[in-house]
PDB file of N, CA and C in Angstrom:
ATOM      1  N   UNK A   1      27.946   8.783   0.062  1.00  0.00           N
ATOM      2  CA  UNK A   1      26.634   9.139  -0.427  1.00  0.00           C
ATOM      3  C   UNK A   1      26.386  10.607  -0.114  1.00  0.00           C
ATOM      4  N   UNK A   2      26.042  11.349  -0.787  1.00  0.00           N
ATOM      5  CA  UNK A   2      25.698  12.665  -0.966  1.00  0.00           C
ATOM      6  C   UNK A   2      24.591  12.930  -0.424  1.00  0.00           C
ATOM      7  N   UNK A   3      24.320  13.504   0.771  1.00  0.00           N
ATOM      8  CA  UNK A   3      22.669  13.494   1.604  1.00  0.00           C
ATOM      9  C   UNK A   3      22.108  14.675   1.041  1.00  0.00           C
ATOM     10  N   UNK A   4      20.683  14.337   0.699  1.00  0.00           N
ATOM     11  CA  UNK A   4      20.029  15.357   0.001  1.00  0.00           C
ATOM     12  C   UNK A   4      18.869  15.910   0.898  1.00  0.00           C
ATOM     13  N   UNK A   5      18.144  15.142   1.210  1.00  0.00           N
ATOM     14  CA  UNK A   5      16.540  15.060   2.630  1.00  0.00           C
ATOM     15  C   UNK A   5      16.117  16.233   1.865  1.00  0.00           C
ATOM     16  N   UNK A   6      14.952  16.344   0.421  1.00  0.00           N
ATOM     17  CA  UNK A   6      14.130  17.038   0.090  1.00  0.00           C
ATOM     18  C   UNK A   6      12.947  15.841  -0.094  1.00  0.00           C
ATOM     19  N   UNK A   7      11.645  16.422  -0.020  1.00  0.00           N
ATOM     20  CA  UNK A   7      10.558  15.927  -0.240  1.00  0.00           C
ATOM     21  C   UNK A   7      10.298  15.760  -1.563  1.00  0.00           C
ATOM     22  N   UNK A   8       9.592  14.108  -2.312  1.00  0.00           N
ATOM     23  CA  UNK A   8       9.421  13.783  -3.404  1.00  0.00           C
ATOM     24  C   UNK A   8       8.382  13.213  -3.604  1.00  0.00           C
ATOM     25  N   UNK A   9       8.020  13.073  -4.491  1.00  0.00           N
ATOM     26  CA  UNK A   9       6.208  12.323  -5.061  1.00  0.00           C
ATOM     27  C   UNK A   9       6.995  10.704  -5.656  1.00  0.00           C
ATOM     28  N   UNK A  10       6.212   9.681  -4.893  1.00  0.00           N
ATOM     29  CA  UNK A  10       6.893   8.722  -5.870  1.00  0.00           C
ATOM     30  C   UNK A  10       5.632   7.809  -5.723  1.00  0.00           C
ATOM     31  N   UNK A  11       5.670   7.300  -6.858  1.00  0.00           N
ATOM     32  CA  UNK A  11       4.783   6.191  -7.162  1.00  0.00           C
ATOM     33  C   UNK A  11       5.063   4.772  -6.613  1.00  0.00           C
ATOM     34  N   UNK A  12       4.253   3.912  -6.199  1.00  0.00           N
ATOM     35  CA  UNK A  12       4.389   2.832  -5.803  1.00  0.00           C
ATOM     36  C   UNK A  12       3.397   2.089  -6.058  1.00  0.00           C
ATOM     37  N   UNK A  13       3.618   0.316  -6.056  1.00  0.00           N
ATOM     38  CA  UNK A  13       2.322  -1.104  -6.118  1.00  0.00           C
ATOM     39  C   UNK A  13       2.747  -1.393  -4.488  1.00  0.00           C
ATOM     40  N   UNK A  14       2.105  -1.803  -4.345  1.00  0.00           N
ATOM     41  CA  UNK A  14       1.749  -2.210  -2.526  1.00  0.00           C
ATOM     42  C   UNK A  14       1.028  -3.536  -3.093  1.00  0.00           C
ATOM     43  N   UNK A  15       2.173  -4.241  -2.744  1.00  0.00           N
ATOM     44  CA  UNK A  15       1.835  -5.814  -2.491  1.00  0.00           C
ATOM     45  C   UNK A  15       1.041  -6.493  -1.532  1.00  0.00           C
ATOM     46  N   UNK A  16       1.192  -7.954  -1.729  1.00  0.00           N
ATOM     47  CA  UNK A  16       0.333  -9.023  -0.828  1.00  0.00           C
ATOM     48  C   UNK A  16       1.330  -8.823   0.342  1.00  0.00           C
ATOM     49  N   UNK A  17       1.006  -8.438   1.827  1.00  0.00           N
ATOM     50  CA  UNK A  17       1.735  -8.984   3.115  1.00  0.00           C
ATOM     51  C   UNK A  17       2.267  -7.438   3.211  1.00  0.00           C
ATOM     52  N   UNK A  18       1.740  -6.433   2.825  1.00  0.00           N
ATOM     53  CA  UNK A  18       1.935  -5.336   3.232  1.00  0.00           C
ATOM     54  C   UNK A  18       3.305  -4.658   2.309  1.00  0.00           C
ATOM     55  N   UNK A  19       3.825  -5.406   1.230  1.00  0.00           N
ATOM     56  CA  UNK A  19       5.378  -5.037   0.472  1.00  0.00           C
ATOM     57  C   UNK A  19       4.894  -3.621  -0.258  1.00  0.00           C
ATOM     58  N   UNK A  20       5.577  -3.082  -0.354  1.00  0.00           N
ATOM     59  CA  UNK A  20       5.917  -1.260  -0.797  1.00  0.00           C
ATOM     60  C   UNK A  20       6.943  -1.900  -1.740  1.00  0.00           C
ATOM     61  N   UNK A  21       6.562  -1.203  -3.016  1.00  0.00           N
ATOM     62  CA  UNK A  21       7.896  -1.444  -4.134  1.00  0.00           C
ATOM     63  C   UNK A  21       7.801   0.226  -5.123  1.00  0.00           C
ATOM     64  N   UNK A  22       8.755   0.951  -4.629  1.00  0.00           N
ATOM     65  CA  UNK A  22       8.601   2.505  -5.428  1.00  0.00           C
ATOM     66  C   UNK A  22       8.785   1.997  -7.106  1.00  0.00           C
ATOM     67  N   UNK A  23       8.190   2.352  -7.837  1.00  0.00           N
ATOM     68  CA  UNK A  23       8.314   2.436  -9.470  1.00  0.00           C
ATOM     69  C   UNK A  23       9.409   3.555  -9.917  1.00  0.00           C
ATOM     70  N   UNK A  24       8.447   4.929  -9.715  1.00  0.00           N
ATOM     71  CA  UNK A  24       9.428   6.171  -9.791  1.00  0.00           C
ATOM     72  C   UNK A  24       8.950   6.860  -9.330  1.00  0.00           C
ATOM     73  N   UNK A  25      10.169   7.958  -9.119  1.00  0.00           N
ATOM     74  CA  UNK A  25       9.761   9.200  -8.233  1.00  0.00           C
ATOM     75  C   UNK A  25      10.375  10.240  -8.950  1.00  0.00           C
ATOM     76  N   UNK A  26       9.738  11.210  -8.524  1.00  0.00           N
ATOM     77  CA  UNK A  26       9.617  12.744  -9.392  1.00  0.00           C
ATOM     78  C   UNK A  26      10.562  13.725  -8.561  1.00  0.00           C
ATOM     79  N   UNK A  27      11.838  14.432  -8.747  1.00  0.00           N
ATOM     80  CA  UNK A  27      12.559  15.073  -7.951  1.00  0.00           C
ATOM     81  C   UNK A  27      13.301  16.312  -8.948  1.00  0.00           C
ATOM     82  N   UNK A  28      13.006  17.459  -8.157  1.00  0.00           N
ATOM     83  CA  UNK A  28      13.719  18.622  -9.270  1.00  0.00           C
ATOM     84  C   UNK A  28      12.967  18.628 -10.611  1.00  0.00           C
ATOM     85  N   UNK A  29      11.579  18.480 -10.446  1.00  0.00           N
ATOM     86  CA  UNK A  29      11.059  18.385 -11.805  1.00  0.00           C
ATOM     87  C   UNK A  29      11.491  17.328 -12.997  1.00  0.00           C
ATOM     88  N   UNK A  30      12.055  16.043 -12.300  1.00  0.00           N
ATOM     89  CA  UNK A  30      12.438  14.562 -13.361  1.00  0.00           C
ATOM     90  C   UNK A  30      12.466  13.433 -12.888  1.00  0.00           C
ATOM     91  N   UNK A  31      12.180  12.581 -13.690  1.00  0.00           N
ATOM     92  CA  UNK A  31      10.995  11.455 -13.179  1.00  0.00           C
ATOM     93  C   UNK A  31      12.251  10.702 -13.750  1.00  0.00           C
ATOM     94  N   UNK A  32      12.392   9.971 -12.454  1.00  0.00           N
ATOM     95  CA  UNK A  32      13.197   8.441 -12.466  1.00  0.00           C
ATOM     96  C   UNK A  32      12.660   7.360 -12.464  1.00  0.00           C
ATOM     97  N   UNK A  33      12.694   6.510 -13.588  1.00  0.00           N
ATOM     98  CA  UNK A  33      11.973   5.292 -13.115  1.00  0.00           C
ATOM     99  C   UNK A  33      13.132   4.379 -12.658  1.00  0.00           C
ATOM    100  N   UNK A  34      12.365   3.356 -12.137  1.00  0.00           N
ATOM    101  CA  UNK A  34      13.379   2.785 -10.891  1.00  0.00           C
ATOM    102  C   UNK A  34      13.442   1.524 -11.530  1.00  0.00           C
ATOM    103  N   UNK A  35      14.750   0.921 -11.876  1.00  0.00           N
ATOM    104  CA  UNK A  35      14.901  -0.264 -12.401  1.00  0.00           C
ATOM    105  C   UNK A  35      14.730  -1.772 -10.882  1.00  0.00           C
ATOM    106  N   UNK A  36      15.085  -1.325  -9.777  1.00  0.00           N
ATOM    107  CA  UNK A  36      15.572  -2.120  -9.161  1.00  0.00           C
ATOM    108  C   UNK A  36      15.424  -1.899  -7.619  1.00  0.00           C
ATOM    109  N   UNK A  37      15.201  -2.043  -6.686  1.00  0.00           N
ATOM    110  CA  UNK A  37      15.434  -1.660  -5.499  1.00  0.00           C
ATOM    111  C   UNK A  37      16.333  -3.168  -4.386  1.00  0.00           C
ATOM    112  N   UNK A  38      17.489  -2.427  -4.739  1.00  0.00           N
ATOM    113  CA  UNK A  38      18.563  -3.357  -4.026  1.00  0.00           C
ATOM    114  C   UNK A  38      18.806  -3.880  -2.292  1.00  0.00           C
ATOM    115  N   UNK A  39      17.878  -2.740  -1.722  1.00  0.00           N
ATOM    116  CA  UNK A  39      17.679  -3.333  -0.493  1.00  0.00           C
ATOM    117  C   UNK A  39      17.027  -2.217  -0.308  1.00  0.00           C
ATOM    118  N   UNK A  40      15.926  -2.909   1.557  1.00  0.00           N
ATOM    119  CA  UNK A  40      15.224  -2.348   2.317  1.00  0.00           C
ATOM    120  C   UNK A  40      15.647  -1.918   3.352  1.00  0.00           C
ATOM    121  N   UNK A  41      15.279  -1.427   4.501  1.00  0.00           N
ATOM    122  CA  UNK A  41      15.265  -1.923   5.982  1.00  0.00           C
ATOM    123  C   UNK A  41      13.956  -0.726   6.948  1.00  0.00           C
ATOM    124  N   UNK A  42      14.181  -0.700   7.675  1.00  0.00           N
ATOM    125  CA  UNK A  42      13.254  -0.354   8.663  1.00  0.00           C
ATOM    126  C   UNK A  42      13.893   0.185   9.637  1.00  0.00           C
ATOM    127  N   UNK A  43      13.269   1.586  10.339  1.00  0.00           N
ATOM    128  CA  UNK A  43      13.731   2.384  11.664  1.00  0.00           C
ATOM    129  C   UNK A  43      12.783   3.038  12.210  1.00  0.00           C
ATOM    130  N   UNK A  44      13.058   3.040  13.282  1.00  0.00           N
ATOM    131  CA  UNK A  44      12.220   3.774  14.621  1.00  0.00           C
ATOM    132  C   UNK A  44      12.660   4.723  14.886  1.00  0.00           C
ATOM    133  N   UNK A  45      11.832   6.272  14.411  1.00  0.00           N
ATOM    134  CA  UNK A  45      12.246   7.260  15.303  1.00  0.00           C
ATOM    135  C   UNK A  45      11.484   7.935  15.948  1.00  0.00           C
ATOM    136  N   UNK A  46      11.172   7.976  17.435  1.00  0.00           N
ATOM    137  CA  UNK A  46       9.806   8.295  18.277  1.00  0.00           C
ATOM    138  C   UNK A  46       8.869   7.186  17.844  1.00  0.00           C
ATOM    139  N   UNK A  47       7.707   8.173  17.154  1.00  0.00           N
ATOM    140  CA  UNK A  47       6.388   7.328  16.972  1.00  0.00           C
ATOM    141  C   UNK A  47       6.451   6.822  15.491  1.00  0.00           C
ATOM    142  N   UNK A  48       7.279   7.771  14.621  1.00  0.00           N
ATOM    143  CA  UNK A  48       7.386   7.064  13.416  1.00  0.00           C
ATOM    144  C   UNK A  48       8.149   5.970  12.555  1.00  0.00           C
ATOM    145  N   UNK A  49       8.009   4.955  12.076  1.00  0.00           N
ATOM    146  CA  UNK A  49       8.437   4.284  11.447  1.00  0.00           C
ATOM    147  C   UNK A  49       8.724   4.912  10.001  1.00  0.00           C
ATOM    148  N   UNK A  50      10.114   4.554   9.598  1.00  0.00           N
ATOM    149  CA  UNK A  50      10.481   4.814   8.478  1.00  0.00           C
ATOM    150  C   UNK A  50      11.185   3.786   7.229  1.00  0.00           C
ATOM    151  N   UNK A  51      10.923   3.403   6.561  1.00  0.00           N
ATOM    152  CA  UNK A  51      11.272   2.642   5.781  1.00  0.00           C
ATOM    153  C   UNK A  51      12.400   3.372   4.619  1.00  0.00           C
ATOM    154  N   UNK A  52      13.283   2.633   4.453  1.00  0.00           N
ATOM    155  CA  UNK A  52      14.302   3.107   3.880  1.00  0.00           C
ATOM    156  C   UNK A  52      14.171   1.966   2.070  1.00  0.00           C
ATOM    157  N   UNK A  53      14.141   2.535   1.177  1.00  0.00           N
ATOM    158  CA  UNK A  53      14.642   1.924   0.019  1.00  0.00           C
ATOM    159  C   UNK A  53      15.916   2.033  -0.560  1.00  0.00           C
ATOM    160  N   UNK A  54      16.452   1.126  -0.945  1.00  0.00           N
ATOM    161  CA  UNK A  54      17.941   1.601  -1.443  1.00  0.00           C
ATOM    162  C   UNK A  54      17.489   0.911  -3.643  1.00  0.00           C
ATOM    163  N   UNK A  55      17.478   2.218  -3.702  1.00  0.00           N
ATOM    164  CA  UNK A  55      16.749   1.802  -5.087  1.00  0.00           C
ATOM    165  C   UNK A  55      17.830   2.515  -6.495  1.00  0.00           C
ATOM    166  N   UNK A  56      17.744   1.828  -7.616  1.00  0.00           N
ATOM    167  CA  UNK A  56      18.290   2.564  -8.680  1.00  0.00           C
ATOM    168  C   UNK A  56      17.240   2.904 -10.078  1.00  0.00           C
ATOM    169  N   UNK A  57      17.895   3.394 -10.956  1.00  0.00           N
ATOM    170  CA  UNK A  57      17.174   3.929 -11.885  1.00  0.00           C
ATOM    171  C   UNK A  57      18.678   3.923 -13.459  1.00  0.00           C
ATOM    172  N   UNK A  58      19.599   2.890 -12.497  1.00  0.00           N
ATOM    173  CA  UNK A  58      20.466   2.371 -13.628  1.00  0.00           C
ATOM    174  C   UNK A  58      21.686   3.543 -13.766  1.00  0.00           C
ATOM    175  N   UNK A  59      21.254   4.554 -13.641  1.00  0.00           N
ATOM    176  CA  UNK A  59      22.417   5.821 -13.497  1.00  0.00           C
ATOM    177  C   UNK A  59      23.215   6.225 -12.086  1.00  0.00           C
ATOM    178  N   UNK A  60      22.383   6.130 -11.114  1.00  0.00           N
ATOM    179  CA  UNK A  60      22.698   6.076  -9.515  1.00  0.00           C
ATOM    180  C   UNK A  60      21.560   5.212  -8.819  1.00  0.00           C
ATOM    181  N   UNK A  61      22.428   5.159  -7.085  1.00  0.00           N
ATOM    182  CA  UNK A  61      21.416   4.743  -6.481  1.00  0.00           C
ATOM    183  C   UNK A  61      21.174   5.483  -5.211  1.00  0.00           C
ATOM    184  N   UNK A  62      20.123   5.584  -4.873  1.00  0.00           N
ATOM    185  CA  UNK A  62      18.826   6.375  -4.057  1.00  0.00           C
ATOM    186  C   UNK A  62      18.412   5.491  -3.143  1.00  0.00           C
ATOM    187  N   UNK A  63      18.660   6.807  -2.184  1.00  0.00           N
ATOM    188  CA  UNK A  63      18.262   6.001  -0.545  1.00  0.00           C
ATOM    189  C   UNK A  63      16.696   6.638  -0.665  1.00  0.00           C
ATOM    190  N   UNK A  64      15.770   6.385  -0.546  1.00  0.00           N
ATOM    191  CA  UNK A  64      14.300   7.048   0.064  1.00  0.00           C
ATOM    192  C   UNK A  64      13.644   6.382   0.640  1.00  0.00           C
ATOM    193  N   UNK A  65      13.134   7.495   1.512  1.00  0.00           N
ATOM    194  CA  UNK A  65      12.428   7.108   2.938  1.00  0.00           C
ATOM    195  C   UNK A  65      11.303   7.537   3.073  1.00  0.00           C
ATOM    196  N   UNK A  66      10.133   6.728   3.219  1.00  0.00           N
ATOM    197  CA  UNK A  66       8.845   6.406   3.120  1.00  0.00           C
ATOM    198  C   UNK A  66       8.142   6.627   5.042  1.00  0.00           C
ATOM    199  N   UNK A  67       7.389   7.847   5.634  1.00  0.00           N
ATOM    200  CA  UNK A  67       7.021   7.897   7.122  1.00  0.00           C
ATOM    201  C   UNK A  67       6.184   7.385   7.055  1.00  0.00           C
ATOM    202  N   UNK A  68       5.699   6.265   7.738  1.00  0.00           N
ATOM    203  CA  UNK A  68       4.451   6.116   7.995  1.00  0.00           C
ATOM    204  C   UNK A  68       3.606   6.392   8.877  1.00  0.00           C
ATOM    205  N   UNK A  69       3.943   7.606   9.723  1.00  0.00           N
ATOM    206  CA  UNK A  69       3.201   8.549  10.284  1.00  0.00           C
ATOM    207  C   UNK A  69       2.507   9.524   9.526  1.00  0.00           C
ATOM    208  N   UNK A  70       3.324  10.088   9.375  1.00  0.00           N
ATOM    209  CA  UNK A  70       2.997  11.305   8.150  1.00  0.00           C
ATOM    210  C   UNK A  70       2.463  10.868   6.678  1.00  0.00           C
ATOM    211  N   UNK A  71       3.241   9.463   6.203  1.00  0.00           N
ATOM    212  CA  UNK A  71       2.772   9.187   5.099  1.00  0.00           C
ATOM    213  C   UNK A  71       3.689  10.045   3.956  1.00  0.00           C
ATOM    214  N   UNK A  72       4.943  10.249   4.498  1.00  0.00           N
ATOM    215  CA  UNK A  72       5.760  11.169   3.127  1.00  0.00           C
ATOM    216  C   UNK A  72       6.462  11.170   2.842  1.00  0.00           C
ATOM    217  N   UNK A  73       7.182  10.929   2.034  1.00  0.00           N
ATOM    218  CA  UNK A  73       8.597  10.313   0.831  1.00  0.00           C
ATOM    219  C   UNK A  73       9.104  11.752   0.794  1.00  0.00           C
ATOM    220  N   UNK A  74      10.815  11.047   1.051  1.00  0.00           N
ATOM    221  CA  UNK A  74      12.222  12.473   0.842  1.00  0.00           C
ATOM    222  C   UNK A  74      12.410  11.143   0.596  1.00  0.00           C
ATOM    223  N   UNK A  75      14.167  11.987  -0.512  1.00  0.00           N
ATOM    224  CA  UNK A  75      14.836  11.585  -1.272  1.00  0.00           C
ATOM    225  C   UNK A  75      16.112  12.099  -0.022  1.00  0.00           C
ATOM    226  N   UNK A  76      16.785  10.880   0.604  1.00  0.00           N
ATOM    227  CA  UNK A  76      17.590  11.352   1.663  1.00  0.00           C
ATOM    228  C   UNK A  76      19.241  11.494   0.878  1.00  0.00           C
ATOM    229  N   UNK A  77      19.251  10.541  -0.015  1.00  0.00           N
ATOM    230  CA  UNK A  77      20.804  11.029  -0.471  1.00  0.00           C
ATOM    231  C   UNK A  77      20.606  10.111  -1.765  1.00  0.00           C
ATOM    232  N   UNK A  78      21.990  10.424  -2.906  1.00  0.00           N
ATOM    233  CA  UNK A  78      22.390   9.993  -3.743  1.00  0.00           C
ATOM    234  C   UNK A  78      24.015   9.523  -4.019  1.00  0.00           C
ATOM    235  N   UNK A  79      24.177   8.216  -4.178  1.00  0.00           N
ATOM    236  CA  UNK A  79      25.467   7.483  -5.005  1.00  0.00           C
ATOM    237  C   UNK A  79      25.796   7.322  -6.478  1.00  0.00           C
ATOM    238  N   UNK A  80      26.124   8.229  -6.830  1.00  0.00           N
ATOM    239  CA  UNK A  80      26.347   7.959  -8.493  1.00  0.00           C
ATOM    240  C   UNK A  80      27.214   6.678  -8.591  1.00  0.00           C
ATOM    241  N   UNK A  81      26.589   6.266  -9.419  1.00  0.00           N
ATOM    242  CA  UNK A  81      27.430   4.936 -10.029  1.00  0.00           C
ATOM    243  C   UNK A  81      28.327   5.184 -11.197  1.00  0.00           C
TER     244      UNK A  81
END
Protein backbone atom coordinates (compact mmCIF):
# COMPACT_ATOMS: atom_id res chain seq x y z
CA UNK A 1 0.00 0.00 0.00
CA UNK A 2 1.32 3.29 -1.00
CA UNK A 3 1.09 5.70 2.26
CA UNK A 4 -0.19 8.97 1.42
CA UNK A 5 -1.37 10.83 5.20
CA UNK A 6 -2.87 14.11 3.41
CA UNK A 7 -5.99 15.67 4.83
CA UNK A 8 -9.50 15.08 3.04
CA UNK A 9 -13.21 16.24 3.23
CA UNK A 10 -15.37 13.17 3.16
CA UNK A 11 -18.87 12.78 3.50
CA UNK A 12 -20.55 10.42 5.71
CA UNK A 13 -24.43 8.87 7.26
CA UNK A 14 -23.81 8.13 10.94
CA UNK A 15 -25.95 5.38 11.85
CA UNK A 16 -28.11 3.84 14.73
CA UNK A 17 -25.35 2.62 17.64
CA UNK A 18 -22.93 5.20 16.74
CA UNK A 19 -21.84 3.37 12.86
CA UNK A 20 -19.76 5.94 10.56
CA UNK A 21 -20.17 4.77 6.88
CA UNK A 22 -17.89 7.36 4.45
CA UNK A 23 -20.00 7.83 1.02
CA UNK A 24 -17.14 9.91 -0.65
CA UNK A 25 -14.34 11.82 -0.19
CA UNK A 26 -12.80 14.66 -2.05
CA UNK A 27 -8.82 14.34 -2.55
CA UNK A 28 -6.52 16.33 -5.07
CA UNK A 29 -9.53 18.12 -6.19
CA UNK A 30 -11.73 14.48 -7.14
CA UNK A 31 -14.47 13.10 -5.61
CA UNK A 32 -14.59 9.34 -5.09
CA UNK A 33 -17.61 7.85 -4.37
CA UNK A 34 -17.22 4.86 -2.33
CA UNK A 35 -18.82 1.71 -3.49
CA UNK A 36 -18.03 -0.39 -0.43
CA UNK A 37 -16.13 -0.25 2.74
CA UNK A 38 -14.50 -3.71 3.22
CA UNK A 39 -13.40 -3.39 6.68
CA UNK A 40 -13.05 -1.27 9.88
CA UNK A 41 -11.06 -1.28 12.99
CA UNK A 42 -10.13 1.00 15.75
CA UNK A 43 -6.75 2.48 17.51
CA UNK A 44 -5.48 4.28 20.36
CA UNK A 45 -3.01 6.81 20.07
CA UNK A 46 -2.54 8.94 23.39
CA UNK A 47 -5.92 10.59 23.85
CA UNK A 48 -7.10 10.02 20.38
CA UNK A 49 -9.05 7.41 18.94
CA UNK A 50 -8.81 6.70 15.38
CA UNK A 51 -10.89 4.78 13.24
CA UNK A 52 -9.56 3.28 10.24
CA UNK A 53 -11.87 2.49 7.00
CA UNK A 54 -10.64 0.19 4.48
CA UNK A 55 -12.98 1.43 1.69
CA UNK A 56 -13.20 1.28 -2.28
CA UNK A 57 -14.56 3.30 -5.01
CA UNK A 58 -14.23 0.10 -7.46
CA UNK A 59 -10.81 1.38 -9.00
CA UNK A 60 -8.62 1.06 -5.66
CA UNK A 61 -8.84 0.66 -2.14
CA UNK A 62 -8.36 3.39 0.61
CA UNK A 63 -7.32 3.19 4.02
CA UNK A 64 -8.92 6.54 5.87
CA UNK A 65 -8.74 7.59 9.13
CA UNK A 66 -11.36 9.41 10.90
CA UNK A 67 -9.75 11.40 14.77
CA UNK A 68 -12.08 11.70 17.02
CA UNK A 69 -10.31 14.15 18.91
CA UNK A 70 -9.74 16.52 16.41
CA UNK A 71 -12.60 15.34 14.35
CA UNK A 72 -10.40 15.00 10.92
CA UNK A 73 -10.19 12.68 7.98
CA UNK A 74 -6.54 11.90 6.00
CA UNK A 75 -6.41 9.68 3.32
CA UNK A 76 -3.43 7.45 4.87
CA UNK A 77 -2.57 5.26 1.80
CA UNK A 78 -3.72 3.71 -1.45
CA UNK A 79 -3.89 -0.09 -3.15
CA UNK A 80 -4.66 -0.03 -6.69
CA UNK A 81 -6.54 -2.88 -7.71
Amino acid sequence: MERIREPIRVAVVFGPGRQIKPVWFEWRRRKHTLLETTYHWREQVGAATLLHFAVTDGEALYDLIYNTLDQSWHLNGIEAT
